[in-house]
N, C-alpha and C. Protein backbone atom coordinates (compact mmCIF):
# COMPACT_ATOMS: atom_id res chain seq x y z
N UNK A 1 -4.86 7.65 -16.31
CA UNK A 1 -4.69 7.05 -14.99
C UNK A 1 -4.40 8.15 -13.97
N UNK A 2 -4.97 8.25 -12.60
CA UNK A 2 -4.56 9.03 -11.62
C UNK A 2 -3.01 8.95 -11.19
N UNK A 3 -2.73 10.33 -11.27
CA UNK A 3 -1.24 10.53 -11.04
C UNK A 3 -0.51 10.02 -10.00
N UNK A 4 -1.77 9.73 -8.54
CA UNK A 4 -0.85 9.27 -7.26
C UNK A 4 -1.08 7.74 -7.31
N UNK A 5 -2.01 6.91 -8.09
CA UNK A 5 -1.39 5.85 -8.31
C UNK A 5 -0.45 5.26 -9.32
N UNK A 6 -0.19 6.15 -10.45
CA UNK A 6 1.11 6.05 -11.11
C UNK A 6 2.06 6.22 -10.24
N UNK A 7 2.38 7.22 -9.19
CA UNK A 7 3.38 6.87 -8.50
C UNK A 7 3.53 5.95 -7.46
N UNK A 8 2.34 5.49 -7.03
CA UNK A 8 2.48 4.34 -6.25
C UNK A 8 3.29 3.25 -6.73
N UNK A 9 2.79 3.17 -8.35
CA UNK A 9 3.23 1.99 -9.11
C UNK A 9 4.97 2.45 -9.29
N UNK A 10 5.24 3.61 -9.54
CA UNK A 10 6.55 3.59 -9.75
C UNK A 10 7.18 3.01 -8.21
N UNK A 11 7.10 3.05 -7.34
CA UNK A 11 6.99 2.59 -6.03
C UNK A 11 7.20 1.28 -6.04
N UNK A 12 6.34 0.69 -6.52
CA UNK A 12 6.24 -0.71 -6.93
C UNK A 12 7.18 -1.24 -7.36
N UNK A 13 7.80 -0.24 -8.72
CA UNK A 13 8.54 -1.16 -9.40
C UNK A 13 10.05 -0.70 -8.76
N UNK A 14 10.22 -0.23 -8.08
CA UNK A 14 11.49 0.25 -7.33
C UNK A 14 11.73 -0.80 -6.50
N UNK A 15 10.59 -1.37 -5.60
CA UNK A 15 10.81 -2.38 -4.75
C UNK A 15 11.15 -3.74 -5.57
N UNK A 16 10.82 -3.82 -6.90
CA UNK A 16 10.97 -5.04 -7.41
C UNK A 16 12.25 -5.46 -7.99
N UNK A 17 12.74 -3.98 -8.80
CA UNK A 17 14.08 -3.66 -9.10
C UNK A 17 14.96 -3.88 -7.58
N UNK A 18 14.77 -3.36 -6.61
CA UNK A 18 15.64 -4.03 -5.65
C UNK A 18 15.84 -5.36 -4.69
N UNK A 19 15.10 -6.59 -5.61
CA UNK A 19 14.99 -7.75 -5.35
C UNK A 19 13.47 -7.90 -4.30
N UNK A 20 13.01 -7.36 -4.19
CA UNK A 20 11.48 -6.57 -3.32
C UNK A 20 9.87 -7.82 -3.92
N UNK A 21 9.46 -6.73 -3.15
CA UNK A 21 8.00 -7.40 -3.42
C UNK A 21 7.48 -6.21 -3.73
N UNK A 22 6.60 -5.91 -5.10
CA UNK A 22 6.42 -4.74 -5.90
C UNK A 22 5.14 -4.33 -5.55
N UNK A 23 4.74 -3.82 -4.30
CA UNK A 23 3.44 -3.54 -3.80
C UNK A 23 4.34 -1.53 -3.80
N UNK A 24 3.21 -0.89 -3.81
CA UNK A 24 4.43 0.35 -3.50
C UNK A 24 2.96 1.17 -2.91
N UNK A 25 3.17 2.61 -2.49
CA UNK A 25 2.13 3.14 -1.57
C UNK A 25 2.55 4.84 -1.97
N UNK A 26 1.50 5.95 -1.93
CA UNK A 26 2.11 7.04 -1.32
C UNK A 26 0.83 7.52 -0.46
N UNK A 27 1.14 8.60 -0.02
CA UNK A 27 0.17 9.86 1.29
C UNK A 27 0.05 10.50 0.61
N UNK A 28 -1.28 11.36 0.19
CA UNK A 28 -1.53 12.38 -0.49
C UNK A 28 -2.70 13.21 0.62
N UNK A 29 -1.65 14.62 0.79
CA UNK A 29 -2.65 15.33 1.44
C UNK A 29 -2.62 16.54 0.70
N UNK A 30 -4.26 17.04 0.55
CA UNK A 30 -4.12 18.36 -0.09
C UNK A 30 -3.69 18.44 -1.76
N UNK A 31 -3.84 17.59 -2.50
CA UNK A 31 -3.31 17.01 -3.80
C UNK A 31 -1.52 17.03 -3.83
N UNK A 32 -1.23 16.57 -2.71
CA UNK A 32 0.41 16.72 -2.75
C UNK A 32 0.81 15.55 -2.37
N UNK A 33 1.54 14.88 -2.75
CA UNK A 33 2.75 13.53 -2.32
C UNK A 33 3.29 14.33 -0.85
N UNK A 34 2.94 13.19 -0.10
CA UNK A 34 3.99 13.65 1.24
C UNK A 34 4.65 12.51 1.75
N UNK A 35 4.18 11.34 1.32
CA UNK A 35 4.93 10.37 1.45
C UNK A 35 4.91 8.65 0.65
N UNK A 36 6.13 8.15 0.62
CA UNK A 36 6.10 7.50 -0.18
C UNK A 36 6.84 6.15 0.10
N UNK A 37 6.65 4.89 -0.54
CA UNK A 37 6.91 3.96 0.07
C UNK A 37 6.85 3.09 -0.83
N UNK A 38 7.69 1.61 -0.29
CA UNK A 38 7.31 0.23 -1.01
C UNK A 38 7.59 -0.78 0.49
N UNK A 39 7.20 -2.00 -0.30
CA UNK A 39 7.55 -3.23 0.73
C UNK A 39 9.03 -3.17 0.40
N UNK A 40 9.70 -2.89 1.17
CA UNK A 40 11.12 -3.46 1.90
C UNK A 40 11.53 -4.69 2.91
N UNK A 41 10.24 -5.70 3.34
CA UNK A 41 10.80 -6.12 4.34
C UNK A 41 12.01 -7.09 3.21
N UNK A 42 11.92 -7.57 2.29
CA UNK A 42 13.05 -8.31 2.13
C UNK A 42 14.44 -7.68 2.18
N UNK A 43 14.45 -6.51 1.74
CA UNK A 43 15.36 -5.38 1.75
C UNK A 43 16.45 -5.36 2.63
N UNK A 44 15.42 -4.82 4.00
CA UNK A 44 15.89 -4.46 5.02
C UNK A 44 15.72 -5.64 6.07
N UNK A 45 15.29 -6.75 5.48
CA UNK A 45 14.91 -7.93 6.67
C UNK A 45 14.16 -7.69 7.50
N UNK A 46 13.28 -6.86 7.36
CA UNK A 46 11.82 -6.11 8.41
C UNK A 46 10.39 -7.15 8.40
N UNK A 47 9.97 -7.05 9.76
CA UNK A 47 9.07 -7.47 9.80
C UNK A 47 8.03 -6.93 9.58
N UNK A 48 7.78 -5.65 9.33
CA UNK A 48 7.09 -4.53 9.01
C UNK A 48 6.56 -3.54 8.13
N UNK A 49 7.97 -3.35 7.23
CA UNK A 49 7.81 -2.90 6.32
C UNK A 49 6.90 -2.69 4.85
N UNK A 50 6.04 -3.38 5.27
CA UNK A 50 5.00 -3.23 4.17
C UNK A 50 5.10 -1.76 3.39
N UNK A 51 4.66 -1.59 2.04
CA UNK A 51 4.30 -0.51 1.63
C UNK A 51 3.82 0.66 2.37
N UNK A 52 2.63 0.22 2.62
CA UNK A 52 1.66 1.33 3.83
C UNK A 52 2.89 1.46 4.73
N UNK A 53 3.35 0.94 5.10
CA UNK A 53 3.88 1.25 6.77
C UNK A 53 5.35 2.01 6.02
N UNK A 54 5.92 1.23 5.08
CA UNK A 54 6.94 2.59 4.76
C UNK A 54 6.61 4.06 4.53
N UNK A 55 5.61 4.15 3.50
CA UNK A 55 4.97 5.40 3.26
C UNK A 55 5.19 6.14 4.52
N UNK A 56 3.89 5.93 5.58
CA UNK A 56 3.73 6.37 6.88
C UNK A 56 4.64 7.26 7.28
N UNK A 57 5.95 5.65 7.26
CA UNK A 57 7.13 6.07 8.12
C UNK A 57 7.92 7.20 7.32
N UNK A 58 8.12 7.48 6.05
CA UNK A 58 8.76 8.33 5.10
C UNK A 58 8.13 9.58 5.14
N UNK A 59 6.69 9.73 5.49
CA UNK A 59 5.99 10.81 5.58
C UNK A 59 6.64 11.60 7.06
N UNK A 60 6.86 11.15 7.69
CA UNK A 60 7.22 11.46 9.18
C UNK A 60 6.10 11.69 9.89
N UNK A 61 6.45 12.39 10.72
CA UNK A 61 5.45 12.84 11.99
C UNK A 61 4.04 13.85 11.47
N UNK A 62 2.86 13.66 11.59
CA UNK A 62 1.69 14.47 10.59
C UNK A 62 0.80 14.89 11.70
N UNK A 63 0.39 15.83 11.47
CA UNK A 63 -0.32 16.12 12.42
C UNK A 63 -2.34 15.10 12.85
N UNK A 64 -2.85 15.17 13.47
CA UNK A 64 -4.38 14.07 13.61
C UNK A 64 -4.71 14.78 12.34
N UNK A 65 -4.76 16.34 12.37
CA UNK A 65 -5.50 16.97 11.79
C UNK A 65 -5.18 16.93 10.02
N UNK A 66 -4.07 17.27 9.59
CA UNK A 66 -3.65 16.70 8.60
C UNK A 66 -4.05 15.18 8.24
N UNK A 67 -4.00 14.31 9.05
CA UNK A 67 -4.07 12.97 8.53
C UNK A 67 -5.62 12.57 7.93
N UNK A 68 -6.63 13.70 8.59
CA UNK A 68 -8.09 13.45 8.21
C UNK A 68 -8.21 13.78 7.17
N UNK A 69 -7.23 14.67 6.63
CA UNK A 69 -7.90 15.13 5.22
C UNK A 69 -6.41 14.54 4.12
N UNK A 70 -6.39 13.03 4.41
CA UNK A 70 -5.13 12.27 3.85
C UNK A 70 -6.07 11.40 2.86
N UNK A 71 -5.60 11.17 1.99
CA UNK A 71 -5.62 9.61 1.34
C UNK A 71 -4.56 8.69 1.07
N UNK A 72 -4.76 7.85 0.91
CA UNK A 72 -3.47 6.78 1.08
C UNK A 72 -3.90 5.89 -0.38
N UNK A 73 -2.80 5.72 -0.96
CA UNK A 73 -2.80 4.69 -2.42
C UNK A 73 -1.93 3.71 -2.19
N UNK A 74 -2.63 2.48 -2.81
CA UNK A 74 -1.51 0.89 -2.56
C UNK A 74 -1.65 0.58 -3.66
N UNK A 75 -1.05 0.31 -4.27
CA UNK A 75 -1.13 -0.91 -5.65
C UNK A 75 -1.73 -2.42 -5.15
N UNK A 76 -1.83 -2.88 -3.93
CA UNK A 76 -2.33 -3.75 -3.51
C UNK A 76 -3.40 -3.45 -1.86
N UNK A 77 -4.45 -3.96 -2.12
CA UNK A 77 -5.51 -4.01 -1.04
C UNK A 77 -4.49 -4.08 0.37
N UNK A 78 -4.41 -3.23 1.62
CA UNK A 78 -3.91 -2.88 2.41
C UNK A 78 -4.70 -4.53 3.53
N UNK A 79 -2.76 -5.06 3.92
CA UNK A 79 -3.35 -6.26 4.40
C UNK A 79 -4.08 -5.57 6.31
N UNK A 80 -4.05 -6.84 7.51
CA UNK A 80 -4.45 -6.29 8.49
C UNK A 80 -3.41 -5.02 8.88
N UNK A 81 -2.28 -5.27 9.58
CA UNK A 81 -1.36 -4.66 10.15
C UNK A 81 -1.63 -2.71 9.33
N UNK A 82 -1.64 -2.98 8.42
CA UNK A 82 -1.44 -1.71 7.15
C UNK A 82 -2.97 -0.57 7.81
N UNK A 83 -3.80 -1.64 7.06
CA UNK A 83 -5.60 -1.43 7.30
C UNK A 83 -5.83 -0.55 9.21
N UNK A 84 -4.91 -1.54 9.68
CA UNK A 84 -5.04 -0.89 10.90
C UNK A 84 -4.16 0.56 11.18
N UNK A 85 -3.32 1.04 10.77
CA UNK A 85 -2.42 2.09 10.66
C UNK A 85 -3.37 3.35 10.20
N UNK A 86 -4.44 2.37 9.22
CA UNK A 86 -5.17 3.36 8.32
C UNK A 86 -6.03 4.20 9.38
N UNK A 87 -6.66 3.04 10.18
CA UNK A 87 -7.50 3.59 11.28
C UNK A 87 -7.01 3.73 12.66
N UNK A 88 -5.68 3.97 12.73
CA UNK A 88 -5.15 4.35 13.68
C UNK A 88 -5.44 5.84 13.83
N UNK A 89 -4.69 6.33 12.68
CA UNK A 89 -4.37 7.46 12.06
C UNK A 89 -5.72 8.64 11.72
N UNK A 90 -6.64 7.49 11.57
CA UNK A 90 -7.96 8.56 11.06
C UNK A 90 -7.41 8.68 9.17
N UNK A 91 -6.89 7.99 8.72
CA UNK A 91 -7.33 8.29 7.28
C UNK A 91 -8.44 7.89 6.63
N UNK A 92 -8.98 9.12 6.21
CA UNK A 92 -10.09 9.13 5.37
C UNK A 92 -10.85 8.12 3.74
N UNK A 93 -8.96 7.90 3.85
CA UNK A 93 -9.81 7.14 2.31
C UNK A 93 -8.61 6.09 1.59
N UNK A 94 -8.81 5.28 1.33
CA UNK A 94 -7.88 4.41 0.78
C UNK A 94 -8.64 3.88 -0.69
N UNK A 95 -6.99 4.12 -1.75
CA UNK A 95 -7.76 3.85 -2.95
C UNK A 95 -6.60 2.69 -3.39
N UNK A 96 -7.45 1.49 -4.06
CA UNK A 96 -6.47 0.74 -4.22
C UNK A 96 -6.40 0.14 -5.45
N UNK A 97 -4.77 -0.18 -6.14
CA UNK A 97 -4.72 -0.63 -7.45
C UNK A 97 -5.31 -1.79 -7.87
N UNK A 98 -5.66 -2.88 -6.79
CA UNK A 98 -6.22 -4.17 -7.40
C UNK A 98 -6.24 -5.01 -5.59
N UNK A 99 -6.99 -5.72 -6.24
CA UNK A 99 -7.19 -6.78 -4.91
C UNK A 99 -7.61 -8.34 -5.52
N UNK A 100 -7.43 -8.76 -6.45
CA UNK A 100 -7.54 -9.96 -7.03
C UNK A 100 -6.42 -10.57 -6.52
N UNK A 101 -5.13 -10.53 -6.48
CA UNK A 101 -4.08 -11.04 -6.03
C UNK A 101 -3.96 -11.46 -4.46
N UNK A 102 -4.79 -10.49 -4.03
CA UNK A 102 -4.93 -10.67 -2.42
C UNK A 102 -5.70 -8.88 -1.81
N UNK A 103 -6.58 -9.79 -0.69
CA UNK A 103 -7.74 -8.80 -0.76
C UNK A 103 -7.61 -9.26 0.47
N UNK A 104 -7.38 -7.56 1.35
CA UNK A 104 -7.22 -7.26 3.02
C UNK A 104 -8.54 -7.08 3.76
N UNK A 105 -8.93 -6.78 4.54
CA UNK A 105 -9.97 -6.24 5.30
C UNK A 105 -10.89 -5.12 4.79
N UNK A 106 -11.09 -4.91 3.48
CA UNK A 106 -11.55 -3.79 3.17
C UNK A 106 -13.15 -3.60 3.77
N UNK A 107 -13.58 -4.92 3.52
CA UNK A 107 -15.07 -4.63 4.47
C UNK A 107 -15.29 -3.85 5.80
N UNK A 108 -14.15 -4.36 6.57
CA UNK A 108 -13.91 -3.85 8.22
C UNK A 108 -13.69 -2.93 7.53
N UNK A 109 -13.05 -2.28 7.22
CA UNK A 109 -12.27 -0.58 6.95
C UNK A 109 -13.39 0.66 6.63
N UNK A 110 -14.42 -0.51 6.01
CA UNK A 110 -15.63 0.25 5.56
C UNK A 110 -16.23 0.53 6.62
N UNK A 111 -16.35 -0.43 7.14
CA UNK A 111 -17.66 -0.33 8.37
C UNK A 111 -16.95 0.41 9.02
N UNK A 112 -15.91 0.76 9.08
CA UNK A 112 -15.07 1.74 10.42
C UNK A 112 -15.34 3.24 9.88
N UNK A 113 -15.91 3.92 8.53
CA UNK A 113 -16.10 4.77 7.86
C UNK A 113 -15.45 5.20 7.15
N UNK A 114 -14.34 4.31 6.84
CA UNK A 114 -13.35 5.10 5.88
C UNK A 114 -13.95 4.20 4.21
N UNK A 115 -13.59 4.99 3.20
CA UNK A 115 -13.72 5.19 2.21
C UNK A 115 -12.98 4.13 1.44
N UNK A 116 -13.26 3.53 0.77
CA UNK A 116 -12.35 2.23 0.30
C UNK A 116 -12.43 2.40 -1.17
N UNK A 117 -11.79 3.02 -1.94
CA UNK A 117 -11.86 3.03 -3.64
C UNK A 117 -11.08 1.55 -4.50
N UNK A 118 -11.33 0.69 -5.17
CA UNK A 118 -10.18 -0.54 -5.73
C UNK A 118 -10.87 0.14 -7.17
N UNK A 119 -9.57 0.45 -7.97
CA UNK A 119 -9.26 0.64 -9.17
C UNK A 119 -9.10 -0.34 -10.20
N UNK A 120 -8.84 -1.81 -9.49
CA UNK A 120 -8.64 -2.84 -10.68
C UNK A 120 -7.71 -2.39 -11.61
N UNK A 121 -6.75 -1.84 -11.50
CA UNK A 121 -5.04 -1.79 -12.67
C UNK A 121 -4.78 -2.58 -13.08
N UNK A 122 -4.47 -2.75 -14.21
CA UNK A 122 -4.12 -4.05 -15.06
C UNK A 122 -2.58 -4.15 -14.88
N UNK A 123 -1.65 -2.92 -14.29
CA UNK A 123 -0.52 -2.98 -14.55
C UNK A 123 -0.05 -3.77 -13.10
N UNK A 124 -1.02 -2.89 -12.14
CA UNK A 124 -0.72 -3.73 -10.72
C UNK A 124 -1.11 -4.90 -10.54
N UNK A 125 -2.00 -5.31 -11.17
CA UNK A 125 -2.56 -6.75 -11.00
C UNK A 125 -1.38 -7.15 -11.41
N UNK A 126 -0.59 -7.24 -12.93
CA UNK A 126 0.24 -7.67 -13.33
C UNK A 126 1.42 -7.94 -12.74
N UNK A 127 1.67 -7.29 -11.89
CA UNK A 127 2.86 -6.95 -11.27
C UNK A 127 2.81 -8.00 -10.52
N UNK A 128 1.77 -8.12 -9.23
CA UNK A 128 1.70 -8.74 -8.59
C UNK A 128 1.37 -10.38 -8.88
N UNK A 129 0.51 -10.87 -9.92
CA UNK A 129 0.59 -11.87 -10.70
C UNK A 129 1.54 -12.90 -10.81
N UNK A 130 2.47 -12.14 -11.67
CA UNK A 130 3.83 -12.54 -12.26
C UNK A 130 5.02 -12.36 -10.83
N UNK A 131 4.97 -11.40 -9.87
CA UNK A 131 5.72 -11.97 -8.98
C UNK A 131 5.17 -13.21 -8.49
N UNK A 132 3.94 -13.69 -7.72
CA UNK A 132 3.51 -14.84 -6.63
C UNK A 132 3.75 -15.88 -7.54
N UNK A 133 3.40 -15.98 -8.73
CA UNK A 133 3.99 -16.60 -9.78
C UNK A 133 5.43 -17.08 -9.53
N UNK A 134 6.06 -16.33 -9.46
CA UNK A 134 7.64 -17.11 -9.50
C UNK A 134 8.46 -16.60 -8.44
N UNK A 135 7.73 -16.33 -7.33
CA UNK A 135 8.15 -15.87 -6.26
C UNK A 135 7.80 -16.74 -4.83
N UNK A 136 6.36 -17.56 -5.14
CA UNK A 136 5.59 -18.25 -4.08
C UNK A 136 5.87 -18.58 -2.60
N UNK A 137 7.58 -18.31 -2.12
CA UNK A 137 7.81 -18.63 -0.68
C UNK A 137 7.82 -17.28 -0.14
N UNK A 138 8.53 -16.25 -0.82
CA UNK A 138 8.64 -15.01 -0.38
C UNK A 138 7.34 -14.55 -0.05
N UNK A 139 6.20 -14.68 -0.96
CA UNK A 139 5.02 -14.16 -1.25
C UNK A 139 4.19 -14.83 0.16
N UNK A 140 4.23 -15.78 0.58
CA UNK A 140 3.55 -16.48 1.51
C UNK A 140 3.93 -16.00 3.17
N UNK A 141 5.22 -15.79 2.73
CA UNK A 141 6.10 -15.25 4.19
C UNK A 141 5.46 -13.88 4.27
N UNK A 142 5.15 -13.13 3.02
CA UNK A 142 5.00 -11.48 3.62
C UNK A 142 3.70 -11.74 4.41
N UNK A 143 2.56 -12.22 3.64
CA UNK A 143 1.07 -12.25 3.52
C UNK A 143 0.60 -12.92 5.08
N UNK A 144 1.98 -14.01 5.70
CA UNK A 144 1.88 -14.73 7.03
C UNK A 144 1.20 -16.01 6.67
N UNK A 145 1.50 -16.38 5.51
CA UNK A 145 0.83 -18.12 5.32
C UNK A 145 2.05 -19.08 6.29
């Protein structure tokens, strides 16, 4: 398995261990972790906090130029809000652990030129599965049902 979505997933399971929603994310520029993330909004009571958008925010301030030669990893398909950060930013490529559970804009993301990889993980699928599973109000609140 690729190393920066193993750590995404450890990501994942950090957010879940802290009563969370186990989506987790990192920034990889240059084959290096620069930033890293999970969904916190239950956490922190954020409206925002998605995976992607923690990452981002944990990465700090990056330069345009840096960010073109970024990739970004989710254990879950990057919903709108996220997707749009992606192409705020100019990142080049988003690779993702699964999208069976719930599947963002990846078409738009394409047509915008960025690079859309889904890995299908059995561990992230799982993850996510077995939370909406026995989680179903939380899960509906992040997603905006």
């Amino acid at each position: 398995m690729d190393k920066f979505l193993e750590a995404a997933i450890e990501e994942a399971k950090k957010g879940l261990v802290e009563g969370g929603i186990p989506i987790g994310s990192v920034l990889v520029i240059d084959d290096q972790i620069v930033g890293r993330g999970h969904n916190q909004r239950i956490q922190k009571g954020s409206a925002v906090l998605h995976a992607e958008m923690d990452c981002l925010e944990n990465a700090g301030r990056i330069k345009a130029s840096d960010y073109r030669r970024a990739i970004l990893y989710s254990t879950l398909s990057p919903c709108d809000m996220c997707s749009g950060a992606v192409l705020l930013y100019g990142i080049p490529k988003v690779v993702i652990g699964e999208n069976r559970t719930f599947c963002g804009p990846e078409a738009y993301v394409r047509s915008r030129g960025v690079e859309v990889l889904v890995i299908d993980n059995q561990e992230c699928f799982q993850l996510m599965e077995t939370f909406i599973k026995n989680n179903p109000a939380l899960w509906n609140e992040d997603i905006g049902v």
